[in-house]
N, C-alpha and C. Protein backbone atom coordinates (compact mmCIF):
# COMPACT_ATOMS: atom_id res chain seq x y z
N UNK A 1 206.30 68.60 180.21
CA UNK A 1 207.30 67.64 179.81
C UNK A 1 207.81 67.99 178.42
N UNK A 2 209.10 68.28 178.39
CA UNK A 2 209.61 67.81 176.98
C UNK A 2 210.93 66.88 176.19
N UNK A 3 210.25 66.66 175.32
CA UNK A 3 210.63 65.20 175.13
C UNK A 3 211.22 65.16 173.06
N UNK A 4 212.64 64.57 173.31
CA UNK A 4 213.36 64.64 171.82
C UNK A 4 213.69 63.92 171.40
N UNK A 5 213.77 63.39 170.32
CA UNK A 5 214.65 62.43 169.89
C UNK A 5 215.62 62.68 168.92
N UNK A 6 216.66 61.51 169.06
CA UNK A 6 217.77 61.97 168.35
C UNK A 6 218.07 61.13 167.78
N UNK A 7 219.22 61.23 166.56
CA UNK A 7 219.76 60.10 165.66
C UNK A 7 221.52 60.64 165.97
N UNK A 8 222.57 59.87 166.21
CA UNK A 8 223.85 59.94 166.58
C UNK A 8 224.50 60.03 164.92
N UNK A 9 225.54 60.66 165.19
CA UNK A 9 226.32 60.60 163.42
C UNK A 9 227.78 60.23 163.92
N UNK A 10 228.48 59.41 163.27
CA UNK A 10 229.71 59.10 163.99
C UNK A 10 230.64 60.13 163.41
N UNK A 11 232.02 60.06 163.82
CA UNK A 11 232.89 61.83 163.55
C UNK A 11 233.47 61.45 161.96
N UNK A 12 232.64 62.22 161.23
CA UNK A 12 233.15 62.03 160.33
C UNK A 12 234.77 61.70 159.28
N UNK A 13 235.85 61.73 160.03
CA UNK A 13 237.27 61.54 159.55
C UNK A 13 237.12 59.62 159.80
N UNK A 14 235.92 58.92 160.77
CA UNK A 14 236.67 58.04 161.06
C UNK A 14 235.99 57.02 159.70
N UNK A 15 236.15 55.64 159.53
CA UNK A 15 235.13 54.83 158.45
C UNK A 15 234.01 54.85 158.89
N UNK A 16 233.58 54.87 157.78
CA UNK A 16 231.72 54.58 158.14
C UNK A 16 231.57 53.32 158.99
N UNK A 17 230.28 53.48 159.34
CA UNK A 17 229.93 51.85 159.67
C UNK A 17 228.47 51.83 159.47
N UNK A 18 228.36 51.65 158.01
CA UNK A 18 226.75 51.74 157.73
C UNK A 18 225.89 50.63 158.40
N UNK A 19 226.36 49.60 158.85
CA UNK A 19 226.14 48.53 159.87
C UNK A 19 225.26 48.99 161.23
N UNK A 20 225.79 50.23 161.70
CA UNK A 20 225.13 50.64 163.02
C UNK A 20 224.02 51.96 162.61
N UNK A 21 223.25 52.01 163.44
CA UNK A 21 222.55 53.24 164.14
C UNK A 21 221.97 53.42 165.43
N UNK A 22 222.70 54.71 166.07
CA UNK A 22 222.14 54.90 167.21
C UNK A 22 221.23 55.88 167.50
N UNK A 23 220.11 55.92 167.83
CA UNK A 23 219.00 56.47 168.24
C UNK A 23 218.49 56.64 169.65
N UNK A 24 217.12 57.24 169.94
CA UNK A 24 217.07 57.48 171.02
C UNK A 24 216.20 58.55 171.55
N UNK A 25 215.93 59.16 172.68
CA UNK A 25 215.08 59.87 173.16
C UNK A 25 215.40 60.43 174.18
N UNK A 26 215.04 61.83 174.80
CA UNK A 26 215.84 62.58 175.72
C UNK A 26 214.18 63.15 176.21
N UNK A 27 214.19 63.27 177.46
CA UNK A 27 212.83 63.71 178.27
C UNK A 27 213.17 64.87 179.39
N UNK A 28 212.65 65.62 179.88
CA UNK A 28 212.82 66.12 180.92
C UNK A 28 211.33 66.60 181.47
N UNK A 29 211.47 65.80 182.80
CA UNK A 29 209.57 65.92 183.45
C UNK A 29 209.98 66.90 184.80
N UNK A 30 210.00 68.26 184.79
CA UNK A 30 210.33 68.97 185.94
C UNK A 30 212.02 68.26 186.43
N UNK A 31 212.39 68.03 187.27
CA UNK A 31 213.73 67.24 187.80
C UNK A 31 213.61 66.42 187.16
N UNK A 32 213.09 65.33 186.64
CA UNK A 32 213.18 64.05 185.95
C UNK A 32 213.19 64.19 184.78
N UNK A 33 215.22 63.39 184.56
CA UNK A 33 215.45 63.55 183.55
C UNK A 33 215.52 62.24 182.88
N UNK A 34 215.03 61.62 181.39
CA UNK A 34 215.08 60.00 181.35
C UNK A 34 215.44 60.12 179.91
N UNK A 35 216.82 59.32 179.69
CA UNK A 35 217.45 59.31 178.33
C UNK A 35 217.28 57.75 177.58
N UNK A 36 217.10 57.54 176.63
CA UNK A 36 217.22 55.76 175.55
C UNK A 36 217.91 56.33 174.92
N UNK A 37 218.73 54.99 174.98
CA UNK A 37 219.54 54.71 173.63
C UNK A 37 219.01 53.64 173.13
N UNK A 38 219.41 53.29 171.62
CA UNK A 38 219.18 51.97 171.08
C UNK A 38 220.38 52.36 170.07
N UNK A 39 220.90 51.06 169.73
CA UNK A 39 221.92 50.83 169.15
C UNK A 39 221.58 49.63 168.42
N UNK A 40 221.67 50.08 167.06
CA UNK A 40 221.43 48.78 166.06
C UNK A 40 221.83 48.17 164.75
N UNK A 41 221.67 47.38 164.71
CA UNK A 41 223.16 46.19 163.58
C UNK A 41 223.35 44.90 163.89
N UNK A 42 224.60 45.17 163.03
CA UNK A 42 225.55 44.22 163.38
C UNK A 42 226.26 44.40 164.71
N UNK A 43 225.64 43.62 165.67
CA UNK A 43 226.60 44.03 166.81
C UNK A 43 227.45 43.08 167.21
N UNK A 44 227.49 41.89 166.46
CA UNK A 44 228.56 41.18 166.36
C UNK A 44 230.01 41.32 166.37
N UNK A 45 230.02 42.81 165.29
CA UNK A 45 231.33 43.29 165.41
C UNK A 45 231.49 44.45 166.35
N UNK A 46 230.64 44.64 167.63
CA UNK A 46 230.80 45.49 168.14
C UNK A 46 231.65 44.68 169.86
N UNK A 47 232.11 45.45 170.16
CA UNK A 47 232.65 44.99 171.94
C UNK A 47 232.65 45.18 172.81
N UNK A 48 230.77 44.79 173.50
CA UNK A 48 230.02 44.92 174.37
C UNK A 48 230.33 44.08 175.30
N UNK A 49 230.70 45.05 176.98
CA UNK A 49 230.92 44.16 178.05
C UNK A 49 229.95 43.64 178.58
N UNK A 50 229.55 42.15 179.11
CA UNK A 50 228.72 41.29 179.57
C UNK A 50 228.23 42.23 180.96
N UNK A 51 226.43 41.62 181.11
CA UNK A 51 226.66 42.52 182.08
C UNK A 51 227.26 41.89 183.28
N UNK A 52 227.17 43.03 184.31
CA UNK A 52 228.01 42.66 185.39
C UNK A 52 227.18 42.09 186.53
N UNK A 53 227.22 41.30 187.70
CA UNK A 53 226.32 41.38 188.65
C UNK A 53 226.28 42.12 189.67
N UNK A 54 227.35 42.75 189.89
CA UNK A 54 227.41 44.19 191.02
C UNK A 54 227.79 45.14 189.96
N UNK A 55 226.86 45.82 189.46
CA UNK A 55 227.68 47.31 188.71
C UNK A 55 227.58 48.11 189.62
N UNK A 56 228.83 49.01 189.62
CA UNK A 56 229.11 50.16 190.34
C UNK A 56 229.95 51.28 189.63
N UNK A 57 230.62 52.22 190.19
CA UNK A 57 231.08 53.37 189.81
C UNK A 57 232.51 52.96 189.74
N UNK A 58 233.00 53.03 188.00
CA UNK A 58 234.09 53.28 187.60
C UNK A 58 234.71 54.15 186.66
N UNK A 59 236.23 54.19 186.35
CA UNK A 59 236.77 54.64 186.23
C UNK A 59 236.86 54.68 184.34
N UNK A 60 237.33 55.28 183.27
CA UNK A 60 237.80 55.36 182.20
C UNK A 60 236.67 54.53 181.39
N UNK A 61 235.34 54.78 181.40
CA UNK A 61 234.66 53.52 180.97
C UNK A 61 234.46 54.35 179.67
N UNK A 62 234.76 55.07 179.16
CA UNK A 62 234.59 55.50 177.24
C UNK A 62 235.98 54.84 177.10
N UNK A 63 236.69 54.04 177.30
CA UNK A 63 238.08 53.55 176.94
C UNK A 63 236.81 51.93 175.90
N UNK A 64 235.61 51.88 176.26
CA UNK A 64 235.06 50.81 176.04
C UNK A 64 234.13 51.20 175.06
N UNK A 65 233.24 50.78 175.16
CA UNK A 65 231.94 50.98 174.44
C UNK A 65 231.08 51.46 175.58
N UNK A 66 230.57 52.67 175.40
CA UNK A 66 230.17 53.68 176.51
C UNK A 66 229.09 54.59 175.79
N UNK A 67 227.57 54.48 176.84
CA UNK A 67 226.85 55.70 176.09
C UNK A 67 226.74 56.66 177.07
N UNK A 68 227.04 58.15 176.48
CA UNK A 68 227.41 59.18 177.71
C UNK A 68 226.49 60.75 177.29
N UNK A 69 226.08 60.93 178.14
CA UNK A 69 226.12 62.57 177.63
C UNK A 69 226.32 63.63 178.88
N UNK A 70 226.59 65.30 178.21
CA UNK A 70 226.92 65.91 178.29
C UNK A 70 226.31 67.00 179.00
N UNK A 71 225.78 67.38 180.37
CA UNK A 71 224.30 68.29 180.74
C UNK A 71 225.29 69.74 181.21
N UNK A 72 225.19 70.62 180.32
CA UNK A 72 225.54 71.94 181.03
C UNK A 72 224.09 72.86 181.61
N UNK A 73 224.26 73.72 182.31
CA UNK A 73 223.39 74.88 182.44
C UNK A 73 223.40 76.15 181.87
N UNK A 74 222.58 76.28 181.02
CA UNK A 74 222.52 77.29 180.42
C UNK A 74 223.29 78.33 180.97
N UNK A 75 223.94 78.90 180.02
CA UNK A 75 224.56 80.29 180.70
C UNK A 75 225.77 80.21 181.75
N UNK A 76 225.70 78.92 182.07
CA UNK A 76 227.26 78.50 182.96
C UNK A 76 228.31 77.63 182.38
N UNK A 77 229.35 77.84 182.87
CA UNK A 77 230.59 77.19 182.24
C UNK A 77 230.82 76.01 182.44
N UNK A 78 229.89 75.49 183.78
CA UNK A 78 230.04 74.20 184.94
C UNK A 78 229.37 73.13 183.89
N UNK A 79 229.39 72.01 183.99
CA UNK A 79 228.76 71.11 182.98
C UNK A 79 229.21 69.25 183.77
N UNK A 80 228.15 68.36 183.41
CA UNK A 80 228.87 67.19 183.76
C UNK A 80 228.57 66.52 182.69
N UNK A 81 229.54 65.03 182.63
CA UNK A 81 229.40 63.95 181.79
C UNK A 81 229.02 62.52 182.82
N UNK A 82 227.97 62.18 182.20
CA UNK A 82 227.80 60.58 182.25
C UNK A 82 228.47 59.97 181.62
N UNK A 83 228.45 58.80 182.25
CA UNK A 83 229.12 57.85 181.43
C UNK A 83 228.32 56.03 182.19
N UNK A 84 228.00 55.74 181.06
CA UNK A 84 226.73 54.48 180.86
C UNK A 84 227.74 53.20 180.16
N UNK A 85 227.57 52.14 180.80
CA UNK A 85 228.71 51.16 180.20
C UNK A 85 227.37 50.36 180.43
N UNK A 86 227.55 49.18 178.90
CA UNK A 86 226.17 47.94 179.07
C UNK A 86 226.63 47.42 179.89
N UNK A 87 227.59 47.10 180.74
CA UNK A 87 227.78 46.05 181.86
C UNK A 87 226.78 46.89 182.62
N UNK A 88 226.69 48.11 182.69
CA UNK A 88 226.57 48.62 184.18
C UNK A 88 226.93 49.17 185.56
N UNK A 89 228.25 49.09 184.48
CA UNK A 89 228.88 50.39 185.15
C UNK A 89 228.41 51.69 185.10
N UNK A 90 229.07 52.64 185.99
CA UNK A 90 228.67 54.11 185.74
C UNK A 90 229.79 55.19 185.97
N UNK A 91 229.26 56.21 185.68
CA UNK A 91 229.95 57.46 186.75
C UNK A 91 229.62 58.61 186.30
N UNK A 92 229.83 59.76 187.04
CA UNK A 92 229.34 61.26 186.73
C UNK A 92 230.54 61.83 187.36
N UNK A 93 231.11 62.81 186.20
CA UNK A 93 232.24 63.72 186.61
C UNK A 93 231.89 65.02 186.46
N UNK A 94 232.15 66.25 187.15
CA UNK A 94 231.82 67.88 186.77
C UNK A 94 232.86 68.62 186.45
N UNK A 95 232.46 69.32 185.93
CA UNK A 95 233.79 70.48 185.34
C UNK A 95 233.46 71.45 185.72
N UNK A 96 234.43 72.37 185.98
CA UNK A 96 234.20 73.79 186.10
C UNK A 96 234.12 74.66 184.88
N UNK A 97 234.86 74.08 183.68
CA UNK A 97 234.60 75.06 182.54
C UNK A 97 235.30 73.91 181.24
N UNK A 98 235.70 74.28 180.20
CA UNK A 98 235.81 73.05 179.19
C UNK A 98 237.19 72.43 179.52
N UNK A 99 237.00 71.59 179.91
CA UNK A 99 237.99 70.10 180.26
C UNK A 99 238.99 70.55 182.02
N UNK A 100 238.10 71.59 182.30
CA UNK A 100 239.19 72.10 183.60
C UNK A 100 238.06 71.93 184.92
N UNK A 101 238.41 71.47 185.96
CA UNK A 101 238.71 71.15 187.02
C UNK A 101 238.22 70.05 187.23
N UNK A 102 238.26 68.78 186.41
CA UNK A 102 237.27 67.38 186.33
C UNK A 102 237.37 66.72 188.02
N UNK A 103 236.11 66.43 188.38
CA UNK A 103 236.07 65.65 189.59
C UNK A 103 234.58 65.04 189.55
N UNK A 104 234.99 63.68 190.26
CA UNK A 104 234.09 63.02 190.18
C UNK A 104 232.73 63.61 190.89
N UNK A 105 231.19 63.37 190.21
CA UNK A 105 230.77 63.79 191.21
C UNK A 105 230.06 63.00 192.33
N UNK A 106 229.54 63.94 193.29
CA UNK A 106 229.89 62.89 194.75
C UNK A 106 228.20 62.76 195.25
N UNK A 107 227.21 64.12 194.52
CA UNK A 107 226.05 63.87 194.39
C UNK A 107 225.00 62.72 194.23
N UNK A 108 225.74 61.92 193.32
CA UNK A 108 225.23 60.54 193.48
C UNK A 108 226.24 59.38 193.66
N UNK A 109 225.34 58.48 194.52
CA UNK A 109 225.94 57.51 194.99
C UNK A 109 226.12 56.02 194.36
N UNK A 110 224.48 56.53 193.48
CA UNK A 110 224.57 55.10 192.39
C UNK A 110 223.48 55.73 191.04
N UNK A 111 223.65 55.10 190.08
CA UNK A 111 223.47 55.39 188.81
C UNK A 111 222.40 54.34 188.08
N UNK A 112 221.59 53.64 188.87
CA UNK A 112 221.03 52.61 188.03
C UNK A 112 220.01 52.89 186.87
N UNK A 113 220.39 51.55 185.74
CA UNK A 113 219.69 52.16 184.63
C UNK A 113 219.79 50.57 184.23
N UNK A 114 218.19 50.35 183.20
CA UNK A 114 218.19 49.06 182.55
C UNK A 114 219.09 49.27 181.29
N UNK A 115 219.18 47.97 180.59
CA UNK A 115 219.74 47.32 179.84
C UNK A 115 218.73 45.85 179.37
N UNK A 116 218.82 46.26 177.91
CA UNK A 116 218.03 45.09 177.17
C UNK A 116 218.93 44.76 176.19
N UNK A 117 219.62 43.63 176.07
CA UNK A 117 220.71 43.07 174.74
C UNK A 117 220.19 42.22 174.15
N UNK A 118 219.71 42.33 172.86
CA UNK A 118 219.47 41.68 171.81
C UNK A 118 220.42 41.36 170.91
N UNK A 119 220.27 40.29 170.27
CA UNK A 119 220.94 39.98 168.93
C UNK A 119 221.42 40.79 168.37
N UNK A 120 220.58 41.70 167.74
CA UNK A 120 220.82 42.68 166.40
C UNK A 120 220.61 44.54 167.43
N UNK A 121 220.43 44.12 168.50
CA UNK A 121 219.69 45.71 169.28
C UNK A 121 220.42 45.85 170.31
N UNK A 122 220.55 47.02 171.20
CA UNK A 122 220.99 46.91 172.76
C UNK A 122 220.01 48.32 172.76
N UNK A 123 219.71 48.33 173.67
CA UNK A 123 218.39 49.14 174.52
C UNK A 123 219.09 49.64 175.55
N UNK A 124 219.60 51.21 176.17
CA UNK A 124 219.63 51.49 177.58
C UNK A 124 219.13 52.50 177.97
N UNK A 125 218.20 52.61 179.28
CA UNK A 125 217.25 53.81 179.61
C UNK A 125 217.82 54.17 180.75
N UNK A 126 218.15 55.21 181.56
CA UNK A 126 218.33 56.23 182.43
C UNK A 126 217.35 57.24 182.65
N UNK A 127 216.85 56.85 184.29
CA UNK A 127 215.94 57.80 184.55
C UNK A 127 216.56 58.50 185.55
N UNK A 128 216.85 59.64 185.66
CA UNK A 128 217.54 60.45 187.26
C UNK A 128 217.08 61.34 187.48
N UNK A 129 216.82 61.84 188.64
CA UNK A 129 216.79 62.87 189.52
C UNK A 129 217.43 63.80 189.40
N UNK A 130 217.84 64.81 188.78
CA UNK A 130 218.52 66.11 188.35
C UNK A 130 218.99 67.06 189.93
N UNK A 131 217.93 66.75 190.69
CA UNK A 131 217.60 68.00 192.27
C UNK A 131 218.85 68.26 192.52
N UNK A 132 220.04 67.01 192.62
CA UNK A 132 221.03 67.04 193.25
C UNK A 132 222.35 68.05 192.58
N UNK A 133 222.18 68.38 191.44
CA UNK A 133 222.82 68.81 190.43
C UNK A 133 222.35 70.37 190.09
N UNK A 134 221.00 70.56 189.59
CA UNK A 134 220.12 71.46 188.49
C UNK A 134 219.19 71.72 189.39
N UNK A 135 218.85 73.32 189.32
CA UNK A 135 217.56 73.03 189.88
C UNK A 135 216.08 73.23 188.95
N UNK A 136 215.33 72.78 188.93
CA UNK A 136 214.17 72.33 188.18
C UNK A 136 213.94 74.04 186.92
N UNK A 137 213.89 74.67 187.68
CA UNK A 137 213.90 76.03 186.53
C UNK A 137 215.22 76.29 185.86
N UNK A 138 215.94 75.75 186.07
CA UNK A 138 217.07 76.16 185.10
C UNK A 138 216.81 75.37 183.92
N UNK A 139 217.37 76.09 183.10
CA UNK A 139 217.46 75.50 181.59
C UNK A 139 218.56 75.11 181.47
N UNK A 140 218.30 73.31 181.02
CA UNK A 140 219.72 72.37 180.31
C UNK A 140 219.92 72.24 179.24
N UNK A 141 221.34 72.51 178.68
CA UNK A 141 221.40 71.89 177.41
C UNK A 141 222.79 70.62 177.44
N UNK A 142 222.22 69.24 176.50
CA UNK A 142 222.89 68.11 176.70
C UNK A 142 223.33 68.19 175.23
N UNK A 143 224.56 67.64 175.45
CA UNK A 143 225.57 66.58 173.80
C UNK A 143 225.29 65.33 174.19
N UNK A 144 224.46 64.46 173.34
CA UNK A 144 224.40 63.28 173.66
C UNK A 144 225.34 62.39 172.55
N UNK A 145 226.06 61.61 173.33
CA UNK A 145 226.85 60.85 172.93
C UNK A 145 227.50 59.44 172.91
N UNK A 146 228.04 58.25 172.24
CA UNK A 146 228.33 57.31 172.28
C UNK A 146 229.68 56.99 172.12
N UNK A 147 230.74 55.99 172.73
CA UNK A 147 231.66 55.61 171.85
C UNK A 147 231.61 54.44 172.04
N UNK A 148 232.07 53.56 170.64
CA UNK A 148 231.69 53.01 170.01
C UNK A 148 233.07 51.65 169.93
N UNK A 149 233.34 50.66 170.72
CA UNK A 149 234.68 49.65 170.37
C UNK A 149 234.08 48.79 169.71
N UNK A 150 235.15 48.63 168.62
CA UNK A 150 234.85 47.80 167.61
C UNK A 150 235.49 46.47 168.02
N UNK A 151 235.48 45.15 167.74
CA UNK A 151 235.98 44.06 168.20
C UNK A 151 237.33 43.76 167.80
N UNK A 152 238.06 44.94 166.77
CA UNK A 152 239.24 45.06 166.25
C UNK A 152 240.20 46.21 166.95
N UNK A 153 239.59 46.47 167.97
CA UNK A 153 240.12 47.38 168.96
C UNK A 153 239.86 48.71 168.39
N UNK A 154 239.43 49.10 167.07
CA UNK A 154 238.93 50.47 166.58
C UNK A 154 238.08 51.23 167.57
N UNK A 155 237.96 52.45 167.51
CA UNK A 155 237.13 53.28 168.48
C UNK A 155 236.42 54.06 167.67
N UNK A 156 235.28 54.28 167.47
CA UNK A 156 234.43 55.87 166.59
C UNK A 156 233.18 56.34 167.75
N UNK A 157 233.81 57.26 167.09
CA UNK A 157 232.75 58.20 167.76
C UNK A 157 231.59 58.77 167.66
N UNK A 158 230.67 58.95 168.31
CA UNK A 158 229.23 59.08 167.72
C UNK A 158 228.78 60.38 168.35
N UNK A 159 228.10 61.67 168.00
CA UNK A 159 227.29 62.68 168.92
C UNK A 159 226.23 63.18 168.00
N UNK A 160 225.26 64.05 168.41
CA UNK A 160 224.48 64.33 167.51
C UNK A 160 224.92 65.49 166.95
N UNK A 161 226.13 66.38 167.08
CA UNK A 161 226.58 66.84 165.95
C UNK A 161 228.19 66.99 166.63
N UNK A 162 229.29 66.80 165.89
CA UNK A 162 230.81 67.15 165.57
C UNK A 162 231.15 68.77 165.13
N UNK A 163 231.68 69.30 166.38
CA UNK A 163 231.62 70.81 166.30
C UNK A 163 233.25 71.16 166.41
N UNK A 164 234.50 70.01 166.32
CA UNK A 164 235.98 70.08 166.85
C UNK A 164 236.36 69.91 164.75
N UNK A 165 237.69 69.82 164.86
CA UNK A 165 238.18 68.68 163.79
C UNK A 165 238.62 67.65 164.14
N UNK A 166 238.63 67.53 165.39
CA UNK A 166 238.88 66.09 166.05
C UNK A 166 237.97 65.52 166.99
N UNK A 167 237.45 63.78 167.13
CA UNK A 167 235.97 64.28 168.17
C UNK A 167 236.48 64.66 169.70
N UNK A 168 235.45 65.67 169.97
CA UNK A 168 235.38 66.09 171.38
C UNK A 168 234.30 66.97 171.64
N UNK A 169 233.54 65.63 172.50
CA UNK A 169 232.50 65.58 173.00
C UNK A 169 232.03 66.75 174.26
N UNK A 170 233.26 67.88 174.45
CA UNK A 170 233.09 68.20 175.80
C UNK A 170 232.91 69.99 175.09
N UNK A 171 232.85 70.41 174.12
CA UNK A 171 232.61 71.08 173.39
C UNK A 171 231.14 71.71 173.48
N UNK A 172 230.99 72.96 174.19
CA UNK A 172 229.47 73.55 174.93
C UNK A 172 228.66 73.67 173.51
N UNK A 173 229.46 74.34 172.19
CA UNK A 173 228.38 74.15 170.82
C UNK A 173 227.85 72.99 170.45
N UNK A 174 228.51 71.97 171.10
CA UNK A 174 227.94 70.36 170.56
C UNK A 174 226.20 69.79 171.58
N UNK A 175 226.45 70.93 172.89
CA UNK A 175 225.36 70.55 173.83
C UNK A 175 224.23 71.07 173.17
N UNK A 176 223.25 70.70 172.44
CA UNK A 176 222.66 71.14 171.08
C UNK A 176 220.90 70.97 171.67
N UNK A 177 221.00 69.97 172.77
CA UNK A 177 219.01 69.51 172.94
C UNK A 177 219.06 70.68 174.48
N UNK A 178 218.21 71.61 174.22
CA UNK A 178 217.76 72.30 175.39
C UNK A 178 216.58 71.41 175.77
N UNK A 179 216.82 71.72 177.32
CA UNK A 179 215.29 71.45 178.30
C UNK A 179 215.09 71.95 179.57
């Protein structure tokens, strides 16, 4: 098993928000892959969707407050993004190489993952099955990432490192945690 943790830095051009930090932990147990976030502050000023009672697979959910990351395979151009909404929404899209041939992927059918919302905290864990995607000896490397709506309609961006001059998360130097 190996197992990382990370601290998120938001893209530096945008304002600070010494208010937040996002943290977290990245695992990989053979196929089982299991990511946390925690997100913490003031989340008062943040604009977290309630959860939902049917979450399912949608569409544009970094348009929100979205925690996502980035899993390529070593040595290949192919790569997908999650995308984690606190309601509970989801989705997984693949690429064939950086930002070209996006399609949803069809490998999984559902995405479930807890959610703990606190006052001052939000907690979300993802545990998945990789088989369908990766196969267990290949080596992954992930960009783990957040974005971030502010309750003033502001957007920042968070990854564990900013490798563009503008953020973009889909950037193979930014996929930085091997496993």
């Amino acid at each position: 098993m190996n197992k990382q943790t990370f601290s998120l830095q938001p893209f530096p051009s945008t304002e600070s928000f010494p208010h937040l930090k996002i943290t977290g932990n990245v695992c990989r147990n053979a196929n089982q892959l299991t990511i946390s976030y925690n997100l913490g502050g003031d989340l008062k000023k943040i604009a977290i969707a309630a959860p939902s009672n049917a979450p399912s697979r949608k569409y544009e959910l970094w348009e929100d407050t979205c925690f996502e990351f980035f899993l390529g395979i070593k040595d290949s151009p192919r790569y997908w993004e999650f995308n984690l909404s606190p309601a509970g929404h989801w989705n997984v899209y693949r690429f064939d190489g950086y930002r070209h041939g996006m399609q949803e992927e069809t490998a999984f059918e559902k995405l479930p993952f807890n959610i703990q919302n606190q006052v001052d905290s939000l907690a979300l864990v993802l545990d998945v099955d990789l088989s369908k995607i990766v196969l267990a000896e290949q080596e992954i490397e992930i960009g783990i990432t957040t974005v971030i709506k502010h309750r003033d309609d502001e957007v920042t961006y968070w990854a564990l490192t900013h490798e563009g001059v503008e953020p973009d998360f889909h950037l193979r130097n930014s996929f930085i945690v091997m496993l």
